[in-house]
Protein backbone atom coordinates (compact mmCIF):
# COMPACT_ATOMS: atom_id res chain seq x y z
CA UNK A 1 15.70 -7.00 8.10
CA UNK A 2 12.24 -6.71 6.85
CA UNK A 3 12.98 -5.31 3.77
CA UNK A 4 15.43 -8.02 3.45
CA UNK A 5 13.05 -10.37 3.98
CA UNK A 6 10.35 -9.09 1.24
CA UNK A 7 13.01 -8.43 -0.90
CA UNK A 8 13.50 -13.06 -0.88
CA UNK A 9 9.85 -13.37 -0.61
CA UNK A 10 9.49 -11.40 -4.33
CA UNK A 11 12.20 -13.50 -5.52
CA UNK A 12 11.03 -16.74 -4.60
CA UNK A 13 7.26 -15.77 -6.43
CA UNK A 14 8.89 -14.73 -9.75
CA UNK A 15 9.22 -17.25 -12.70
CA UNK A 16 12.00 -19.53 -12.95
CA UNK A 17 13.45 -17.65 -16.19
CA UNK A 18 13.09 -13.91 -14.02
CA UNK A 19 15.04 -15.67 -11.15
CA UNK A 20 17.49 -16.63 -13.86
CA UNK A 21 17.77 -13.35 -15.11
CA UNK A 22 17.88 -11.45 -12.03
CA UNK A 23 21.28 -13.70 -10.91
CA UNK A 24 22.35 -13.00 -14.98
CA UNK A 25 22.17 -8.97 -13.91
CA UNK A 26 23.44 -9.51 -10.62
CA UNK A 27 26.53 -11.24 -11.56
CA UNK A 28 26.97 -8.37 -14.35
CA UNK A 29 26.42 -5.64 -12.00
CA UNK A 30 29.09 -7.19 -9.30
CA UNK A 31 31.53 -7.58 -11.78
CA UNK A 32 31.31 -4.18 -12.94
CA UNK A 33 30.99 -2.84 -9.12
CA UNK A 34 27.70 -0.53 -9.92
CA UNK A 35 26.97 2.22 -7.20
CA UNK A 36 23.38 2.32 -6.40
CA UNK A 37 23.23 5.44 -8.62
CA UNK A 38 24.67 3.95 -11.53
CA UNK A 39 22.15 0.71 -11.54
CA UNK A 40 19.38 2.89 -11.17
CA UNK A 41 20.94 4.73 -14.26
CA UNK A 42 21.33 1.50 -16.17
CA UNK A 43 18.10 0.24 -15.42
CA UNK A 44 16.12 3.62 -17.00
CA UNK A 45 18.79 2.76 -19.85
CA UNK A 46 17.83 -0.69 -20.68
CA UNK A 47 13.92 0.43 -20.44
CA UNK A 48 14.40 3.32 -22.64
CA UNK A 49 15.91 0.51 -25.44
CA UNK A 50 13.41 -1.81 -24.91
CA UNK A 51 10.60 0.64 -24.77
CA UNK A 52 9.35 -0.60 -21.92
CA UNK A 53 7.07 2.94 -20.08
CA UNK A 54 5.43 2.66 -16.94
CA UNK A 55 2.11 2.39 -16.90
CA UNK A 56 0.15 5.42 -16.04
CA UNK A 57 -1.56 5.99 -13.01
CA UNK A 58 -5.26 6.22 -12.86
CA UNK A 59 -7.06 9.09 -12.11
CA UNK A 60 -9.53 9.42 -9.20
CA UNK A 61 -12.66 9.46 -11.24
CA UNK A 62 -16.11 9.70 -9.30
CA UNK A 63 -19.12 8.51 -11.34
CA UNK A 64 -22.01 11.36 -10.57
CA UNK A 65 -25.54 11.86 -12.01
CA UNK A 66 -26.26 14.64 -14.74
CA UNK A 67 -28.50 17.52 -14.18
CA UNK A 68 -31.16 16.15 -16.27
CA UNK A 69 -30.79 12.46 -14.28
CA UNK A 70 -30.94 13.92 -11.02
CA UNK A 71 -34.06 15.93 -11.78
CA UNK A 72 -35.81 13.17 -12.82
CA UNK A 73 -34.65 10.84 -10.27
CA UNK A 74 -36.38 13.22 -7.83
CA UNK A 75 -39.49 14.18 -9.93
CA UNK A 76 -40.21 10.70 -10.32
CA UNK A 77 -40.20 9.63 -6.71
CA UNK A 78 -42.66 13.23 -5.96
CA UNK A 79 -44.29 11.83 -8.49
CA UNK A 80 -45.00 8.47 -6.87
CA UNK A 81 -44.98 9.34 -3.63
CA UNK A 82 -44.68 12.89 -2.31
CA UNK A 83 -42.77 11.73 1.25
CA UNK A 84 -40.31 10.07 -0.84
CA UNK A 85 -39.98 12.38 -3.30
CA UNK A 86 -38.88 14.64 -0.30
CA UNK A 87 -36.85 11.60 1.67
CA UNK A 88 -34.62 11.86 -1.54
CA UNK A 89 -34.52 15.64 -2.04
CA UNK A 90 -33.18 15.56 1.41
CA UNK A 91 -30.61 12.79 1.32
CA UNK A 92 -29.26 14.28 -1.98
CA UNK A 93 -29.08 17.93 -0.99
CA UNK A 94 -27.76 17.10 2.34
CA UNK A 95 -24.95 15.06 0.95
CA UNK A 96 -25.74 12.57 4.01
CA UNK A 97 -24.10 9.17 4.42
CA UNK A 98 -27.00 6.86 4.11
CA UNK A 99 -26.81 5.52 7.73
CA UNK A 100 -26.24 8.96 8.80
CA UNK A 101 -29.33 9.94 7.14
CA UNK A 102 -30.91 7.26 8.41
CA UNK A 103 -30.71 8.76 12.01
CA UNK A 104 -31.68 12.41 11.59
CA UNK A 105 -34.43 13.58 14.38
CA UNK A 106 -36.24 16.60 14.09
CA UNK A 107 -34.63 18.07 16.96
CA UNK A 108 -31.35 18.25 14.99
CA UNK A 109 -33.15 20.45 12.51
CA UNK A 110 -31.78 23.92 13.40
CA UNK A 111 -34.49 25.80 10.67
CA UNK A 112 -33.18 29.65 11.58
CA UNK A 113 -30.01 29.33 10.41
CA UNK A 114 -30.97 26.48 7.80
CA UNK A 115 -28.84 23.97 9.36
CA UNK A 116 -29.00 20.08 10.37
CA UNK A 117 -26.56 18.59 12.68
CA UNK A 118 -25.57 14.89 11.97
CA UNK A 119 -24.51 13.07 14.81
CA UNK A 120 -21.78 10.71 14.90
CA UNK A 121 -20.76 10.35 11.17
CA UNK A 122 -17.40 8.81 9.83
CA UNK A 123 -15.10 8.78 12.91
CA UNK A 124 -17.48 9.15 15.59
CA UNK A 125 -17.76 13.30 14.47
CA UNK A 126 -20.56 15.40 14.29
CA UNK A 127 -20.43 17.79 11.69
CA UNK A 128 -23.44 20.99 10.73
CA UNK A 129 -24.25 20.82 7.15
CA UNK A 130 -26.20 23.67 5.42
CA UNK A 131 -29.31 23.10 3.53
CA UNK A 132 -30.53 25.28 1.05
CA UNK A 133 -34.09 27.55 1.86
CA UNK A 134 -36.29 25.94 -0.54
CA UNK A 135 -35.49 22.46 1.42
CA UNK A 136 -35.99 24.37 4.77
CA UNK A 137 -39.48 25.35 4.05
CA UNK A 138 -40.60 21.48 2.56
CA UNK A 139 -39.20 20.24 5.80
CA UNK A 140 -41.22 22.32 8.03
CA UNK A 141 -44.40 21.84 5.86
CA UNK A 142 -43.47 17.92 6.48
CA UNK A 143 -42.70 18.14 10.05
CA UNK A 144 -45.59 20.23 10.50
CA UNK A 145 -46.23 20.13 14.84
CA UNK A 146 -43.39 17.19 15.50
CA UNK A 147 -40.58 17.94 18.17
CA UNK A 148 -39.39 15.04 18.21
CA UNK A 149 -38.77 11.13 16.33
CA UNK A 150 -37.38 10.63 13.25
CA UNK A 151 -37.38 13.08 10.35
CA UNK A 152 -38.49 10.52 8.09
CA UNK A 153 -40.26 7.41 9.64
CA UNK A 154 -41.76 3.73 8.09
CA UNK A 155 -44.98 3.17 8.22
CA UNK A 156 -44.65 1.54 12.24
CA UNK A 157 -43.03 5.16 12.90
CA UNK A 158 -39.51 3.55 13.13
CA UNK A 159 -36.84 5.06 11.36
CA UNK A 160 -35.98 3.20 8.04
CA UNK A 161 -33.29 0.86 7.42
CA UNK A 162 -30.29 1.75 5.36
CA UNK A 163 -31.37 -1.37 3.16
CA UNK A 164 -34.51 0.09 2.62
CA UNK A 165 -33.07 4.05 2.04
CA UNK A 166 -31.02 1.78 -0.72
CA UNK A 167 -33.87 -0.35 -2.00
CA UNK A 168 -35.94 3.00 -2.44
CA UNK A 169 -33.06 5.09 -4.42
CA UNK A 170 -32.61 1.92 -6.61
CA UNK A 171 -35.91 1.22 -7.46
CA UNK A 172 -36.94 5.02 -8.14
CA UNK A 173 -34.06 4.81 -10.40
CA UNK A 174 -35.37 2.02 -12.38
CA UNK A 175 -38.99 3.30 -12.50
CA UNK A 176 -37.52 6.73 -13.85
CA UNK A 177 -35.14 5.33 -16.33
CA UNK A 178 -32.01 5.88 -15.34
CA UNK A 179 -29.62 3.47 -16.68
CA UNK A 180 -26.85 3.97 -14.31
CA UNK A 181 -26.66 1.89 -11.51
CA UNK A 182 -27.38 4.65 -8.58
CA UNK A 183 -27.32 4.78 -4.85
CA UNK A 184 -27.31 6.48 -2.21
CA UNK A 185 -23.08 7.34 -2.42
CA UNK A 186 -23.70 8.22 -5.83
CA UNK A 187 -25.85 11.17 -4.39
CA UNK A 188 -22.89 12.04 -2.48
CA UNK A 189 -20.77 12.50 -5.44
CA UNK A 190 -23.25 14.72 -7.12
CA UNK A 191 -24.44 17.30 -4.88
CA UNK A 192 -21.16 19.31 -4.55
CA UNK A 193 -21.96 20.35 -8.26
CA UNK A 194 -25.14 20.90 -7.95
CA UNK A 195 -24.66 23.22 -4.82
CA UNK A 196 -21.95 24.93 -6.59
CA UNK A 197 -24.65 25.62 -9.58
CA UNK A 198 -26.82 27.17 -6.82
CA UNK A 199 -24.50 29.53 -5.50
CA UNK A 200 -23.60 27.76 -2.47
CA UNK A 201 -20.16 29.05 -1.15
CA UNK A 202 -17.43 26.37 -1.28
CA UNK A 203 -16.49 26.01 1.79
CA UNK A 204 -19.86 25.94 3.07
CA UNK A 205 -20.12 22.67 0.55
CA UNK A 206 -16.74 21.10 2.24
CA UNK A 207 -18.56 20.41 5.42
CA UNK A 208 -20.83 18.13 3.62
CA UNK A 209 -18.23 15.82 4.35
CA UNK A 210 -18.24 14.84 0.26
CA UNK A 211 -14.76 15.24 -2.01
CA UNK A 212 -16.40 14.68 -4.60
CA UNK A 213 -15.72 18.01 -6.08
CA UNK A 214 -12.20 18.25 -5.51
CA UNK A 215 -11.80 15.22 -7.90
CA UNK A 216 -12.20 14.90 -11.68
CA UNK A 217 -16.36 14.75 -12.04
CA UNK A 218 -17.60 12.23 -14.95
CA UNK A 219 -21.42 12.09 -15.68
């Protein structure tokens, strides 16, 4: 009944001259008694001598930095500041969703077996995501005596605001001449690469909760 239904609601949104033709072909095909088979068969026919092709699908493409654009995305934000410099390091390498990211505490910092647990990303899950040793050692040297709070804080030792996490990665951007227009998901799309480059094991890179390398990469 439903498909019934759609089936009239298409009909009554085409064109007066489609509706016409589409009771021309149905008359033709009742008077000839076509199986379903055989107006399937006629239908490829009558494209094929029109030339009318389908169109083709697009592929999943996912937009990701270069090499060179990623290192100076991050050089220029040590640059500027050396806590942002690291805030980005550590979204980027951790493949984070921003308001995950957002919500990291130094207790979920696991530095032995170079791990961070986020809590509750997509779905309600929590999920342990590897980080590589050179980012294990910057965020001890950061954290330096802290237990506890927010691994990266504002200045009123809150935890910053996706909208501000965004604002930051934008405006680094800018300032380091990136022409792309890059945030934060854009990071997420590029560190599967990256990690690959650095030896990471793959399915060590799945948990990162990014496809981005399962899909054709573009820089």
């Amino acid at each position: 009944m439903t498909k019934a239904k759609n089936s009239v609601s298409v009909q009554n949104s085409a064109p007066k001259e489609l509706k016409e033709l589409i009771d021309t072909t149905a008359k033709l095909w009742r008077k000839y008694h076509l199986t379903y088979d055989q107006a399937g068969y006629v239908g490829k026919e009558v494209r094929g001598k029109l030339g009318i092709k389908r169109a083709k699908l697009r592929k999943n493409v996912i937009h990701r930095l270069s090499r060179e654009e990623e290192q100076k995305l991050i050089s220029c934000a040590y640059r500027e500041n050396n806590s942002y410099g690291l805030l980005l390091k550590t979204l980027f390498l951790t493949g984070a969703r921003v308001s995950e990211f957002v919500s990291i505490k130094v207790e979920d910092f696991y530095f032995d077996e170079q791990m961070i647990l986020i809590q509750k990303g997509k779905g309600g899950k929590s999920r342990y995501v590897p980080i590589l040793p050179e980012l294990t050692q910057e965020l001890r040297t950061h954290l330096g005596s802290r237990k506890t709070g927010y691994v990266f804080e504002s200045n009123r030792h809150t935890k910053f605001t996706t909208r501000r996490i965004q604002q930051i990665v934008k405006e680094t951007a800018e300032r380091a001449g990136i022409t792309k227009k890059v945030h934060p998901h854009l990071l997420r799309h590029t560190v599967a690469t990256f990690l690959l480059e650095k030896g990471m094991p793959l399915e060590q890179i799945g948990v990162l909760g990014t496809k981005a390398h399962f899909f054709t990469l573009r820089a």
